[in-house]
Protein backbone atom coordinates (compact mmCIF):
# COMPACT_ATOMS: atom_id res chain seq x y z
CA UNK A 1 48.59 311.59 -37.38
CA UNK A 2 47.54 314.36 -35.39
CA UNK A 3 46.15 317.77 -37.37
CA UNK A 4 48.41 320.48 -38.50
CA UNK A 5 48.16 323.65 -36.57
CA UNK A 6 46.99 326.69 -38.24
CA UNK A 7 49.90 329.49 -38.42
CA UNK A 8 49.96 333.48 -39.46
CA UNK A 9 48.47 332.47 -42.93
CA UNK A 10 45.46 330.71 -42.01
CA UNK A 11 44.55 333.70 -39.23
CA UNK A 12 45.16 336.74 -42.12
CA UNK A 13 42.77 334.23 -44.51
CA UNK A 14 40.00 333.96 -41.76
CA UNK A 15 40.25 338.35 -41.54
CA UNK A 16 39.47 337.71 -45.24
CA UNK A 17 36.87 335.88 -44.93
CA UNK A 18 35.18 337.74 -42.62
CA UNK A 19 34.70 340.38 -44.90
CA UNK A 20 31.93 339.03 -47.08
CA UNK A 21 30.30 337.40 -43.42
CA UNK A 22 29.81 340.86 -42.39
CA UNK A 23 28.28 342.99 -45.37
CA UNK A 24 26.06 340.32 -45.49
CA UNK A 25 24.90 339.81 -42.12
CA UNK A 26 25.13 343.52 -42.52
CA UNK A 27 21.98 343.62 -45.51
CA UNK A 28 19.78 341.56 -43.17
CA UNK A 29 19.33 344.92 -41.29
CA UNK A 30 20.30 347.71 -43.26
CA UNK A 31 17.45 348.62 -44.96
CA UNK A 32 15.13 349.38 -41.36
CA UNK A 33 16.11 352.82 -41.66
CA UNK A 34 16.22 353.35 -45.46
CA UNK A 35 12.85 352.19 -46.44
CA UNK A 36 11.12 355.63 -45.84
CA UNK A 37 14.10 357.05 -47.93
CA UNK A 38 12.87 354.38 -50.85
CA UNK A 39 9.26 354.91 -50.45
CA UNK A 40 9.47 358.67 -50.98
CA UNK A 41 11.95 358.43 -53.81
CA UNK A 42 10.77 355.37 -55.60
CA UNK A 43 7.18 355.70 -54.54
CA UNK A 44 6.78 352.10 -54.57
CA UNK A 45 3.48 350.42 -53.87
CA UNK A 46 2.57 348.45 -50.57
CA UNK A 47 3.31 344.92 -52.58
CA UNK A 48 6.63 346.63 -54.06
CA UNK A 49 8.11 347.59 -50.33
CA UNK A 50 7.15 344.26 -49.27
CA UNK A 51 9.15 342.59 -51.73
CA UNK A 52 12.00 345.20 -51.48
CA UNK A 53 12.14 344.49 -48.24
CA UNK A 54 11.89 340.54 -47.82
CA UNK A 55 13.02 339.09 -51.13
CA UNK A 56 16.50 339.25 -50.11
CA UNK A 57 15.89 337.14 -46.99
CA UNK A 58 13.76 334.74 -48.84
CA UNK A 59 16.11 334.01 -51.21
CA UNK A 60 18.82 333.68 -49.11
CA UNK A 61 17.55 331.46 -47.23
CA UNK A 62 16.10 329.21 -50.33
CA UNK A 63 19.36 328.85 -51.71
CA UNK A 64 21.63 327.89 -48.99
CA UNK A 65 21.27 324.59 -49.83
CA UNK A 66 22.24 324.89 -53.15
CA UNK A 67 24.88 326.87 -52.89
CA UNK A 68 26.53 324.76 -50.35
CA UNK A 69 26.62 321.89 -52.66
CA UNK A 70 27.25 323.71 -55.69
CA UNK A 71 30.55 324.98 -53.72
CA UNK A 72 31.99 320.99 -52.88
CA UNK A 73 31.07 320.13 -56.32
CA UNK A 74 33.42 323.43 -58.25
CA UNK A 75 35.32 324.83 -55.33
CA UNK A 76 34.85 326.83 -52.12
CA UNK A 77 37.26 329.49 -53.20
CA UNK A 78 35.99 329.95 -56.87
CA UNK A 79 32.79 330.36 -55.65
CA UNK A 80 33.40 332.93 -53.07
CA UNK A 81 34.86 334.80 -55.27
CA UNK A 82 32.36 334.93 -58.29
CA UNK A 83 29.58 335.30 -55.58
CA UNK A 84 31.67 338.36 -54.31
CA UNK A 85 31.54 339.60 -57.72
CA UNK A 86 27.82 339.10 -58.03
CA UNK A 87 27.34 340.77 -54.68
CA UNK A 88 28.87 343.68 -55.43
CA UNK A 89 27.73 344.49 -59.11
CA UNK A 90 23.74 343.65 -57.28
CA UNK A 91 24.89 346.27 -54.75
CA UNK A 92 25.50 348.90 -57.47
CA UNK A 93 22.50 347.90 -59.46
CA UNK A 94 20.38 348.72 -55.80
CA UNK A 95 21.82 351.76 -54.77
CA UNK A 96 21.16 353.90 -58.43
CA UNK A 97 17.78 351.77 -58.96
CA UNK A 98 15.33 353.83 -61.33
CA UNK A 99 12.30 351.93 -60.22
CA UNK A 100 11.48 349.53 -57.74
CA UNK A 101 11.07 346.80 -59.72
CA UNK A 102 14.98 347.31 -60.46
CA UNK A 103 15.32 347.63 -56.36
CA UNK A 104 13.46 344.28 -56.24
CA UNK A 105 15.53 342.67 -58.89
CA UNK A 106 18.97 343.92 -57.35
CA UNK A 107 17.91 343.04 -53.63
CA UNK A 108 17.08 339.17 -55.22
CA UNK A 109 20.62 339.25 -56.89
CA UNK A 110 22.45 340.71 -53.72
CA UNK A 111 20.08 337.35 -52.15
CA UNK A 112 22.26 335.08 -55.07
CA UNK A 113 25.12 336.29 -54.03
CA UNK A 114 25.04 335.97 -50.32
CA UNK A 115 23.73 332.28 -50.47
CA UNK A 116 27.03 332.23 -52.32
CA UNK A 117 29.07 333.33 -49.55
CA UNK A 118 27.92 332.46 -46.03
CA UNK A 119 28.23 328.38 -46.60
CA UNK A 120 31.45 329.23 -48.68
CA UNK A 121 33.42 331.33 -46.01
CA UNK A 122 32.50 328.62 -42.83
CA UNK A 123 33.27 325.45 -45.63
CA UNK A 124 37.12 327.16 -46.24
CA UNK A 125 37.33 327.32 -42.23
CA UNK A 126 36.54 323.78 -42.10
CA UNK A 127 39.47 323.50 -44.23
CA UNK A 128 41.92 326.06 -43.08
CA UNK A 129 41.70 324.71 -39.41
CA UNK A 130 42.25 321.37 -39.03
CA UNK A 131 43.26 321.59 -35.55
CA UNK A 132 39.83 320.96 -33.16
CA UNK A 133 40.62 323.34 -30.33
CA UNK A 134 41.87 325.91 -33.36
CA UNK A 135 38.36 325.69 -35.30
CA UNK A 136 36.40 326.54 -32.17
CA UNK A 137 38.06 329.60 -32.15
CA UNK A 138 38.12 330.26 -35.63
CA UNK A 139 33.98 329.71 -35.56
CA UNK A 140 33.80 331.31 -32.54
CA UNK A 141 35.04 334.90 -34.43
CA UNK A 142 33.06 334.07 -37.39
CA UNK A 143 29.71 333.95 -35.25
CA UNK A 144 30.70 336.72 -33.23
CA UNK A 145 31.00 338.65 -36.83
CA UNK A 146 27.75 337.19 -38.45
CA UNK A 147 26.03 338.47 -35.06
CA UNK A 148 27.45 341.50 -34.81
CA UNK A 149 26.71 342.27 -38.47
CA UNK A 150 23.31 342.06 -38.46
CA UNK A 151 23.73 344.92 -35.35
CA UNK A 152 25.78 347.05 -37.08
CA UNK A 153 23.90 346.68 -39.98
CA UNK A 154 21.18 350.31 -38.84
CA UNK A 155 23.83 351.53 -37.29
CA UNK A 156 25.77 352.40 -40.67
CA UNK A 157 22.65 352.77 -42.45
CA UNK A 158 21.66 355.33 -39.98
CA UNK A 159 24.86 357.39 -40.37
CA UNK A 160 25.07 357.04 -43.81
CA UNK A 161 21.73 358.43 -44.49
CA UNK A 162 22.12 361.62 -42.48
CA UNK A 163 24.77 362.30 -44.92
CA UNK A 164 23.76 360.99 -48.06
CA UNK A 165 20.80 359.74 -50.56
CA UNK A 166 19.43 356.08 -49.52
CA UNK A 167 21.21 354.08 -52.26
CA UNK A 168 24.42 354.48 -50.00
CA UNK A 169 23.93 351.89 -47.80
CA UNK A 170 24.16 349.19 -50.93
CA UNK A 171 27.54 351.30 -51.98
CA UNK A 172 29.38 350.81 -48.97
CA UNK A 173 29.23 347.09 -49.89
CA UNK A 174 31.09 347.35 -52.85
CA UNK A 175 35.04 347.97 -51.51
CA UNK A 176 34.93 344.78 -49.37
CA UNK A 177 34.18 342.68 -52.20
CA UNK A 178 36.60 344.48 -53.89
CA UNK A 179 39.43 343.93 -51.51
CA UNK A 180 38.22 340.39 -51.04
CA UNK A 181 38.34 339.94 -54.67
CA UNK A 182 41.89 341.59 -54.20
CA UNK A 183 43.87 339.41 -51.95
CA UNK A 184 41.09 336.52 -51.96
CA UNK A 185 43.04 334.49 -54.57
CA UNK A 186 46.77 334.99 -52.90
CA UNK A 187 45.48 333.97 -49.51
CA UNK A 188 42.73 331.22 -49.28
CA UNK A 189 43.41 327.41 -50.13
CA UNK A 190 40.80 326.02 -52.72
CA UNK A 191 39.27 322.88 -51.99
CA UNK A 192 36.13 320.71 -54.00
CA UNK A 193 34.74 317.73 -53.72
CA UNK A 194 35.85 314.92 -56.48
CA UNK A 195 32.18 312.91 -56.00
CA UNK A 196 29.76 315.43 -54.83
CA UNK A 197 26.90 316.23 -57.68
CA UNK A 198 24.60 318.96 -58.18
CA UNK A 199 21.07 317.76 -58.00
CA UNK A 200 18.74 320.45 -59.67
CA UNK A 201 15.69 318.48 -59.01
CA UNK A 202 16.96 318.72 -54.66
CA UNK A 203 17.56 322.34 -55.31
CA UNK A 204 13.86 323.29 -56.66
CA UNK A 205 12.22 321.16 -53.83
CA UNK A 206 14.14 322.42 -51.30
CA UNK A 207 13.58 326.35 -52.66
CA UNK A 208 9.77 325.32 -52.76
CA UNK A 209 10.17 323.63 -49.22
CA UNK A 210 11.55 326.55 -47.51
CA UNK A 211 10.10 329.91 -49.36
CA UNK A 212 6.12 328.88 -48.50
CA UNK A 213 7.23 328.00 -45.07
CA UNK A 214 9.01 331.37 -43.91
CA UNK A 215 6.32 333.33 -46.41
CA UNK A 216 3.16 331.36 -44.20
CA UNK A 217 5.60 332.94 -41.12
CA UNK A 218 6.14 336.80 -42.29
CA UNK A 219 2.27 337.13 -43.61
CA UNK A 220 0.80 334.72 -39.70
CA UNK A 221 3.17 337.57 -38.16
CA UNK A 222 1.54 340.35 -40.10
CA UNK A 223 -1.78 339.91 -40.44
CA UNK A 224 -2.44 336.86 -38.41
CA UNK A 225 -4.24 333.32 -39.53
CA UNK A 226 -5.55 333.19 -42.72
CA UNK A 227 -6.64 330.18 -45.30
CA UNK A 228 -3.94 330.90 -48.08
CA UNK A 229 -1.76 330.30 -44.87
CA UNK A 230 -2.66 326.69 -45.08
CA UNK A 231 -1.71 326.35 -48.54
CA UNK A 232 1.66 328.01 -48.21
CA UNK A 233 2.60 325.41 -45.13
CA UNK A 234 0.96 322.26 -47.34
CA UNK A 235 3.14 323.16 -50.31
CA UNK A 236 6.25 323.73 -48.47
CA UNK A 237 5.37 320.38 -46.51
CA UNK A 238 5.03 318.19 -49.22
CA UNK A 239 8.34 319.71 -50.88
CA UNK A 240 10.13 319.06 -47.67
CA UNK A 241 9.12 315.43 -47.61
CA UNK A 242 9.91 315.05 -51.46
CA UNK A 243 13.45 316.46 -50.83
CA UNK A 244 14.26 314.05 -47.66
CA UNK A 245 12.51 311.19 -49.74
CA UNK A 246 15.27 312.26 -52.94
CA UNK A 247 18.53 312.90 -50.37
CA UNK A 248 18.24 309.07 -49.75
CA UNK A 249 17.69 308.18 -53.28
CA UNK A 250 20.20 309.98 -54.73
CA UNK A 251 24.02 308.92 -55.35
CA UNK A 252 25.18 312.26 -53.97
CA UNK A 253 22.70 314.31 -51.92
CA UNK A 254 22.77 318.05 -51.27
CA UNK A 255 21.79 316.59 -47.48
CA UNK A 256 23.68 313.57 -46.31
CA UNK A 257 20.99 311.88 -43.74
CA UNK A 258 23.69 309.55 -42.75
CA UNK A 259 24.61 312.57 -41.26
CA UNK A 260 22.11 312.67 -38.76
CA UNK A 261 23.23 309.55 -37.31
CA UNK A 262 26.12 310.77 -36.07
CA UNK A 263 26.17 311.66 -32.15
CA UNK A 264 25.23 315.58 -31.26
CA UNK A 265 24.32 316.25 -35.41
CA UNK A 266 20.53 316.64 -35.17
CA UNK A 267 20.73 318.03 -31.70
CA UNK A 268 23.40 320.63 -33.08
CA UNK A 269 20.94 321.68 -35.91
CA UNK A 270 18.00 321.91 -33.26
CA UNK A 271 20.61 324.14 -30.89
CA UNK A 272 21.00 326.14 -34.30
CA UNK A 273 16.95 326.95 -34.44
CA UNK A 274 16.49 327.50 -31.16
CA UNK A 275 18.93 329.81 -30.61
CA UNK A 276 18.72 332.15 -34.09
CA UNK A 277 14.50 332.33 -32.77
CA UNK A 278 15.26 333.92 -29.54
CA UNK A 279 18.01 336.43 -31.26
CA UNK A 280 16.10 337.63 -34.14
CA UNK A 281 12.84 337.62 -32.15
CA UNK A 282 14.58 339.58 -29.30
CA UNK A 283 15.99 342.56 -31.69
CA UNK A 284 12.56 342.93 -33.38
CA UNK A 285 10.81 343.65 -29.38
CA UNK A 286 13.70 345.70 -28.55
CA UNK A 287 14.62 347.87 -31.25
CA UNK A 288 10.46 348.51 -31.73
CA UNK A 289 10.63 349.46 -27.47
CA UNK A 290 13.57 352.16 -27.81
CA UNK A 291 12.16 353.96 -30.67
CA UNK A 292 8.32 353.94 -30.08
CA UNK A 293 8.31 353.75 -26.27
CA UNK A 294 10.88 355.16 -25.02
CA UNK A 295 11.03 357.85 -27.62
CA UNK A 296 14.21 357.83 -29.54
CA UNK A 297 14.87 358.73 -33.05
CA UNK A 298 16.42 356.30 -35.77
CA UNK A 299 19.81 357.02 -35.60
CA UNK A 300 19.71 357.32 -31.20
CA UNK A 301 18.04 354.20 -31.22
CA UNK A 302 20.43 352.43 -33.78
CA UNK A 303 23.45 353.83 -31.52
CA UNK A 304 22.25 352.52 -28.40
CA UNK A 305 21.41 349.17 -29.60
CA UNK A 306 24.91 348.60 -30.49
CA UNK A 307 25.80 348.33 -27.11
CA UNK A 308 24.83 344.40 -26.56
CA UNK A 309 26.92 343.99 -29.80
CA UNK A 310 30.00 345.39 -27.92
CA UNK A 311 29.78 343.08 -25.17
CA UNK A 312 29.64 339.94 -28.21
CA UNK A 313 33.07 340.05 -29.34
CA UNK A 314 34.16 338.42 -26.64
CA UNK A 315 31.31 335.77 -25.64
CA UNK A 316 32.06 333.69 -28.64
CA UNK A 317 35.65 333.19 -28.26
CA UNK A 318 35.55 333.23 -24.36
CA UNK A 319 32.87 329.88 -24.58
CA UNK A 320 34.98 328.40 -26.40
CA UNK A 321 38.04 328.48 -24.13
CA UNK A 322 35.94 327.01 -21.67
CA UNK A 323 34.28 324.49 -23.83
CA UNK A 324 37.68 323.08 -24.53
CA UNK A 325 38.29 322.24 -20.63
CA UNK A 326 34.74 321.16 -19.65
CA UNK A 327 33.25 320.40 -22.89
CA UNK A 328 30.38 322.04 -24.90
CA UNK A 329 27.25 320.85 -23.70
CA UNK A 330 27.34 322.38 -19.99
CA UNK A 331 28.75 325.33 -21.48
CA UNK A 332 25.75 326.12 -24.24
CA UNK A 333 22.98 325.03 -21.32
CA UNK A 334 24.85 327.78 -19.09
CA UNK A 335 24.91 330.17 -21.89
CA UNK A 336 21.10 329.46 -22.89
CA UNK A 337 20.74 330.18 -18.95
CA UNK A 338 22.01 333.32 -19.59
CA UNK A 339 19.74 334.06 -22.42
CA UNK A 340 16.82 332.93 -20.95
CA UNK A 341 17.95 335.48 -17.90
CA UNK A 342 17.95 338.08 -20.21
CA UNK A 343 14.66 337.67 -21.56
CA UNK A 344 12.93 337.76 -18.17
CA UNK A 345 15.22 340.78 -17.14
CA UNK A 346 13.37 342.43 -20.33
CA UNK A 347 9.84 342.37 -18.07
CA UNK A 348 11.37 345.12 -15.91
CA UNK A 349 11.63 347.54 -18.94
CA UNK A 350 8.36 349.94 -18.47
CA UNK A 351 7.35 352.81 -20.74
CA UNK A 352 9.12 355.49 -18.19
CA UNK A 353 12.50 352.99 -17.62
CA UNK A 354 15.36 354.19 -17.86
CA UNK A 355 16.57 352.78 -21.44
CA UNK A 356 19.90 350.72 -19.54
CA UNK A 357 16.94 348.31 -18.23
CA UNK A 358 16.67 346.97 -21.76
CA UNK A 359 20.19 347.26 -22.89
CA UNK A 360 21.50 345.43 -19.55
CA UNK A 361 18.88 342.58 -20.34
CA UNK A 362 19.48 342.44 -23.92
CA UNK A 363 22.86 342.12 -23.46
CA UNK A 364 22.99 339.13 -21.43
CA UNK A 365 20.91 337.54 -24.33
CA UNK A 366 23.05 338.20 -26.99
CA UNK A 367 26.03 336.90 -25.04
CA UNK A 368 24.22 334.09 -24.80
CA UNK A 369 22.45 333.85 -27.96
CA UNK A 370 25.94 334.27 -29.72
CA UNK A 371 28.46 331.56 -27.68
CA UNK A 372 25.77 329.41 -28.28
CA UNK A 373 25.44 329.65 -32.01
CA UNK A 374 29.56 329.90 -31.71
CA UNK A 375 29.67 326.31 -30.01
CA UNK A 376 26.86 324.73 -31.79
CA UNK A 377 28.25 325.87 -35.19
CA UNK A 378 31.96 324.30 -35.07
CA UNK A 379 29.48 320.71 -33.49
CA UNK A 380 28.27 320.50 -36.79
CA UNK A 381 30.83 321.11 -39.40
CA UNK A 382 33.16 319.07 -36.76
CA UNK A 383 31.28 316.01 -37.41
CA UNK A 384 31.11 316.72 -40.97
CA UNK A 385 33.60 315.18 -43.47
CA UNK A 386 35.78 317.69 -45.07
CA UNK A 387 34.55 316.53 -48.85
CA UNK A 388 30.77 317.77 -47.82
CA UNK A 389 31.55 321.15 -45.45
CA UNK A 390 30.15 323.06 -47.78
CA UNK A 391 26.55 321.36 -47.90
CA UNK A 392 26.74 320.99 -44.06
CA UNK A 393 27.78 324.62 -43.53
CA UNK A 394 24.63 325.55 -45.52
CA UNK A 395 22.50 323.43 -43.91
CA UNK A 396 23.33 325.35 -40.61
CA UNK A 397 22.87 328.44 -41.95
CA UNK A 398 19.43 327.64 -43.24
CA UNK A 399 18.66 326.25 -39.72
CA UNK A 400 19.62 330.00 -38.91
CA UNK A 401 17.42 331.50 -41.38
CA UNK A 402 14.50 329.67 -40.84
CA UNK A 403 14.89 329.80 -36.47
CA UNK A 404 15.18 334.04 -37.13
CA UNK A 405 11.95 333.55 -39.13
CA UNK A 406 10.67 331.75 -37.03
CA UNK A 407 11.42 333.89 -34.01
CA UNK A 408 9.47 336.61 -35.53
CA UNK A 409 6.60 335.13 -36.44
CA UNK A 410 5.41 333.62 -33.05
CA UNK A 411 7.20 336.16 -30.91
CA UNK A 412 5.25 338.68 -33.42
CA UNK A 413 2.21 337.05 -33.00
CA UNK A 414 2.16 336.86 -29.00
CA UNK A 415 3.30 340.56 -28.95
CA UNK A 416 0.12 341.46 -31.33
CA UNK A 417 -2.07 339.47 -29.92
CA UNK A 418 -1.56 340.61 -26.45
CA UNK A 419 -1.33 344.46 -27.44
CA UNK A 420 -4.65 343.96 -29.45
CA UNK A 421 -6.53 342.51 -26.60
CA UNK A 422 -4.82 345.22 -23.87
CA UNK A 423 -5.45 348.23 -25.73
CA UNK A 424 -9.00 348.73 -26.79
CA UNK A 425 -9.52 348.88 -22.45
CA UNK A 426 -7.08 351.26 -21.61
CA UNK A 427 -8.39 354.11 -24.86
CA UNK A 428 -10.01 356.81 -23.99
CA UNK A 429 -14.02 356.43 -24.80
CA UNK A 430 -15.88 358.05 -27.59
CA UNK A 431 -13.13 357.30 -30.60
CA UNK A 432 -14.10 357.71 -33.48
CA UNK A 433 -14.20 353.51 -35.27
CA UNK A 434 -11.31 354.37 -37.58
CA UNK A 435 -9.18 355.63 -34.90
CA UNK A 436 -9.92 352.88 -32.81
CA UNK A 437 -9.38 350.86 -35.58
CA UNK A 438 -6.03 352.05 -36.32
CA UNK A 439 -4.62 352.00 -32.65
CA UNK A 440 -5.94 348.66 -32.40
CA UNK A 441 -2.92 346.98 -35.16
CA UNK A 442 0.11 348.28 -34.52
CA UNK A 443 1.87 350.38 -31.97
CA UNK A 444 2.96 352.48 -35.41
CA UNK A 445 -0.82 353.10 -36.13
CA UNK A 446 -1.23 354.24 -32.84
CA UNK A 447 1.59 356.82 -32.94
CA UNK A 448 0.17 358.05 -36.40
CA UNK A 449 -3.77 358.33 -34.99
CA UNK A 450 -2.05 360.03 -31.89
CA UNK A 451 -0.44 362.90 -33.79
CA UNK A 452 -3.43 362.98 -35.91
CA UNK A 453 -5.56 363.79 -33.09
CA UNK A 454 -3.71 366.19 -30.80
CA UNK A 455 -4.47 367.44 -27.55
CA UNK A 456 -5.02 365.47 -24.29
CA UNK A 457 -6.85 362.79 -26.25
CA UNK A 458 -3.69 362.39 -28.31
CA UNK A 459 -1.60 361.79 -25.45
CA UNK A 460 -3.61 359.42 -23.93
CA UNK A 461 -4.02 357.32 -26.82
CA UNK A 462 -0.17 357.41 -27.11
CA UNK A 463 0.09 356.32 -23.80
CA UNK A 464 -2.42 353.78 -24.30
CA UNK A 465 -0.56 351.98 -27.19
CA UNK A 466 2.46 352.46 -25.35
CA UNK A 467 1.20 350.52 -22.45
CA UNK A 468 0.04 348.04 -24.19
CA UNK A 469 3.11 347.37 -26.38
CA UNK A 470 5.05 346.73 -23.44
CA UNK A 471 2.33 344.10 -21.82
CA UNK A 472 2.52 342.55 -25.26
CA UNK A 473 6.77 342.56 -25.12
CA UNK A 474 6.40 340.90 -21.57
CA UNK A 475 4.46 338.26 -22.86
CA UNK A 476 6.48 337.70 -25.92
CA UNK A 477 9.94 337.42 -23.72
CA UNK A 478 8.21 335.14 -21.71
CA UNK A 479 7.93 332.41 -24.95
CA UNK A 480 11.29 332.93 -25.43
CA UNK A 481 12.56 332.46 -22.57
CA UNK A 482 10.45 329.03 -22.02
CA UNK A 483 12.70 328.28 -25.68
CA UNK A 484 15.71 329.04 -24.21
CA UNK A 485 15.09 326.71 -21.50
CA UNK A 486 14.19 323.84 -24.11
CA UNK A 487 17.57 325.16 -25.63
CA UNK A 488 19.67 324.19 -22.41
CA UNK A 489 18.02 320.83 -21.79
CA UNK A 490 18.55 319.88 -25.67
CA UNK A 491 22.06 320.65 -24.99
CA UNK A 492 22.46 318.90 -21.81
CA UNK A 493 20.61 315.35 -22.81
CA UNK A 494 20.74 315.72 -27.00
CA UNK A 495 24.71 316.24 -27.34
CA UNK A 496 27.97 314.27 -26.55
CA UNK A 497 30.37 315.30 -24.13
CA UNK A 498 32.90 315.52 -26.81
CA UNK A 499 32.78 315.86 -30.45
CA UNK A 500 34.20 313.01 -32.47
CA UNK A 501 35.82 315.33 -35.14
CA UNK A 502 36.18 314.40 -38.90
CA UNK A 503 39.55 314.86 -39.41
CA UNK A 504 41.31 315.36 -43.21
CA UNK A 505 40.92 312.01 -45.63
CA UNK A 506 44.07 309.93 -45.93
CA UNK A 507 45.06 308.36 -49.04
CA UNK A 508 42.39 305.85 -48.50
CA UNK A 509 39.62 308.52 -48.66
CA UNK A 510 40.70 310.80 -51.21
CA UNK A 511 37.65 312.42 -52.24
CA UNK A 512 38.49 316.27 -51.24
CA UNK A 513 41.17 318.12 -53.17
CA UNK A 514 42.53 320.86 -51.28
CA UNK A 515 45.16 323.42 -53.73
CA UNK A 516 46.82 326.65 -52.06
């Protein structure tokens, strides 16, 4: 019996559920213009920003897993809905913080609650759209949201703080849950799974397999290799091997390996990785390039970025269309293509450019960063049976999460590792060790020491650290470009022609319950 086609309802419920996609996609990014705000109210120390900074991220990404199960096993809707509630009481706890510990605490809650409701809204799509051609396009929008979130995301915490104290940029969170908490109930189907199981020995190994791996990735990124670094990977290692060994132990996994077996699954999830490092590596080089090279304040640079994210909306939804008539695969290698174009088109951007050299080439990488993720999303949870969506849509977001990591860590690394070894040849002689020092981190360091210094020697330092940045961001595009490549051949040789969709269970396979 062929699939029921979505109508006016199911179209108004996926505007619903983009809500909660975007204010969280949103708090990926809205605190890189806040955080001087926090540090002079809050006067946190260096370990306190740190944590205020990546604890929502690393949590997040922990409990994906989790979350996806926990949501086949007592319902997709119910727990949207309570996680919207946790997500905005967190938000209200951030923005009239006391201390930072309290910031800390509220940015791990806000962490809960998102894990809550990114596997939640893609599992109810899964359900709303039975129709395959109809789900491409409903996944389509929802990556074109998630990616234009995380965009948005400095944008409104740049205008907000021109206007108001700091803790405004966790208020504005609070009336979307509100409305989704609204008109959630009246307009999205609930759905569970009758046999799925939480497992809370899966979800502490696979917390302890992912939160050492993408903390060894933030601190090699920072400060480069170090011992403890070893320990962090050989923890998260052996977790990650205990949790696969338990999935096929287990009468009801949080990860279904059988899963894997089926044609274009593991290649989708690879897709997923490679795709999420070359986006969130990209916006780290280019939003560090506008501000500190090119010269732009906050807010400027903020506004200007947004410009790739206008070209988005239409990327997702357009590769799908085409997808449908010549399937995915040549579609995501041409998009990857595009990407990859986009990276080399970033090693004409100099420190005089004009600043539409790195907007034109970032562009064409977020188009094709975004159909990508569009196409390789609705791959996985097509395959998926409806009963474990939920798991399956977590365990593509956590692909997500740990590729972004992961595309700021090495991309990082090359980028500060090149500047490192450019700049001490192109300073001025006869600095003083500390300044030399200082110029020799971090492009930031440099601009500091500069204005510290004054005068001609100043300036050339400046120009210096400038110089080098951007022989450090050529490098860096190069690597991800090379992964974009990878991406497109995965996609040609790794993925079938067509996906064989998972369609509703019949009376013989009744284990999803689906309620309006």
């Amino acid at each position: 019996m062929a699939p029921s086609t979505a109508g006016r309802r199911e179209w108004t419920a996926l505007a619903v559920l983009c809500l909660p996609l975007l204010i969280v996609s949103m708090d990926v990014s809205v605190l890189f213009f806040a955080v001087p705000h926090i540090a002079e109210e809050l006067a946190p120390t260096a370990t306190q920003m740190l944590w205020i900074f990546d604890i929502y991220g690393f949590v997040l990404a922990g409990l994906l897993l989790t979350m996806g199960n926990v949501a086949d096993r007592m319902g997709r809707r119910r727990l949207l809905l309570l996680g919207a509630f946790a997500f905005g009481a967190a938000s209200v706890v951030a923005a009239y913080a006391p201390g930072p510990e309290w910031l800390i605490l509220a940015r791990a809650l806000l962490g809960v609650g998102g894990s809550t409701l990114m596997p939640s809204t893609l599992a109810i799509i899964r359900n709303l759209f039975a129709e395959p051609a109809q789900r491409a396009k409903a996944v389509g929008i929802w990556s074109a949201v998630l990616a234009g979130g995380v965009g948005i995301g400095p944008v409104v915490a740049g205008i907000l703080l021109e206007h108001y104290w700091w803790g405004s940029v966790f208020l504005i969170n609070v009336p979307f849950m509100l409305v989704l908490l609204a008109i959630g109930p009246f307009l999205l189907p609930e759905s569970r799974s009758e046999t799925t199981r939480v497992d809370l020995l899966s979800s502490v190994l696979s917390l302890t397999a992912v939160l050492p791996v993408i903390q060894a990735l933030k601190e090699f990124a920072a400060d480069g290799w170090a011992p403890v670094l070893v320990g962090y990977l050989g923890v998260g290692a052996v977790a990650g091997f205990l949790f696969v060994w338990r999935q096929g132990m287990v009468r009801s996994p949080m990860v279904d390996l059988t899963l894997f077996g089926a044609q274009g699954f593991g290649g989708s999830i690879v897709i997923q990785v490679i795709g999420m490092f070359g986006m969130m590596g990209s916006a780290i080089l280019t939003t560090q390039y506008i501000q500190s090279v090119l010269g732009y304040s906050a807010l400027s640079a903020a506004l200007w970025s947004l410009v790739p994210s206008l070209l988005v909306g239409g990327a997702a939804p357009g590769a799908a269309a085409v997808a449908a008539r010549i399937g995915r695969p040549p579609v995501m290698a041409f998009a990857f293509t595009v990407a990859a174009l986009g990276f080399l088109g970033i090693r004409f951007a100099q420190v005089e450019s004009s600043i539409w050299v790195v907007l034109v080439a970032a562009s064409l990488v977020a188009m094709g960063l975004v159909a990508v993720a569009a196409l390789v999303t609705e791959y996985a949870i097509g395959v998926a049976p409806a009963d474990r969506s939920g798991s399956v849509s977590a365990l593509v977001e956590t692909a997500s999460e740990l590729g972004g990591a992961l595309g700021m860590a090495v991309l990082g690394s090359v980028l500060a590792a090149v500047y490192g070894s450019t700049v001490s040849g192109l300073l001025p002689s006869g600095l003083p060790e500390e300044v030399s020092a200082s110029v020799g981190e971090t492009l930031g360091g440099a601009t500091v020491a500069a204005g510290q210094v004054g005068g001609e020697t100043g300036a050339a330092i400046l120009e210096a650290a400038q110089a080098a940045y951007v022989s450090g961001m050529h490098a860096a595009v190069l690597c991800a470009a090379a992964a974009a490549v990878l991406g497109a051949l995965v996609a040609l040789t790794a993925l079938p022609r067509h996906v064989i969709h998972t369609e509703a269970p019949d009376a013989a396979h009744p284990p999803t319950r689906v309620a309006p």
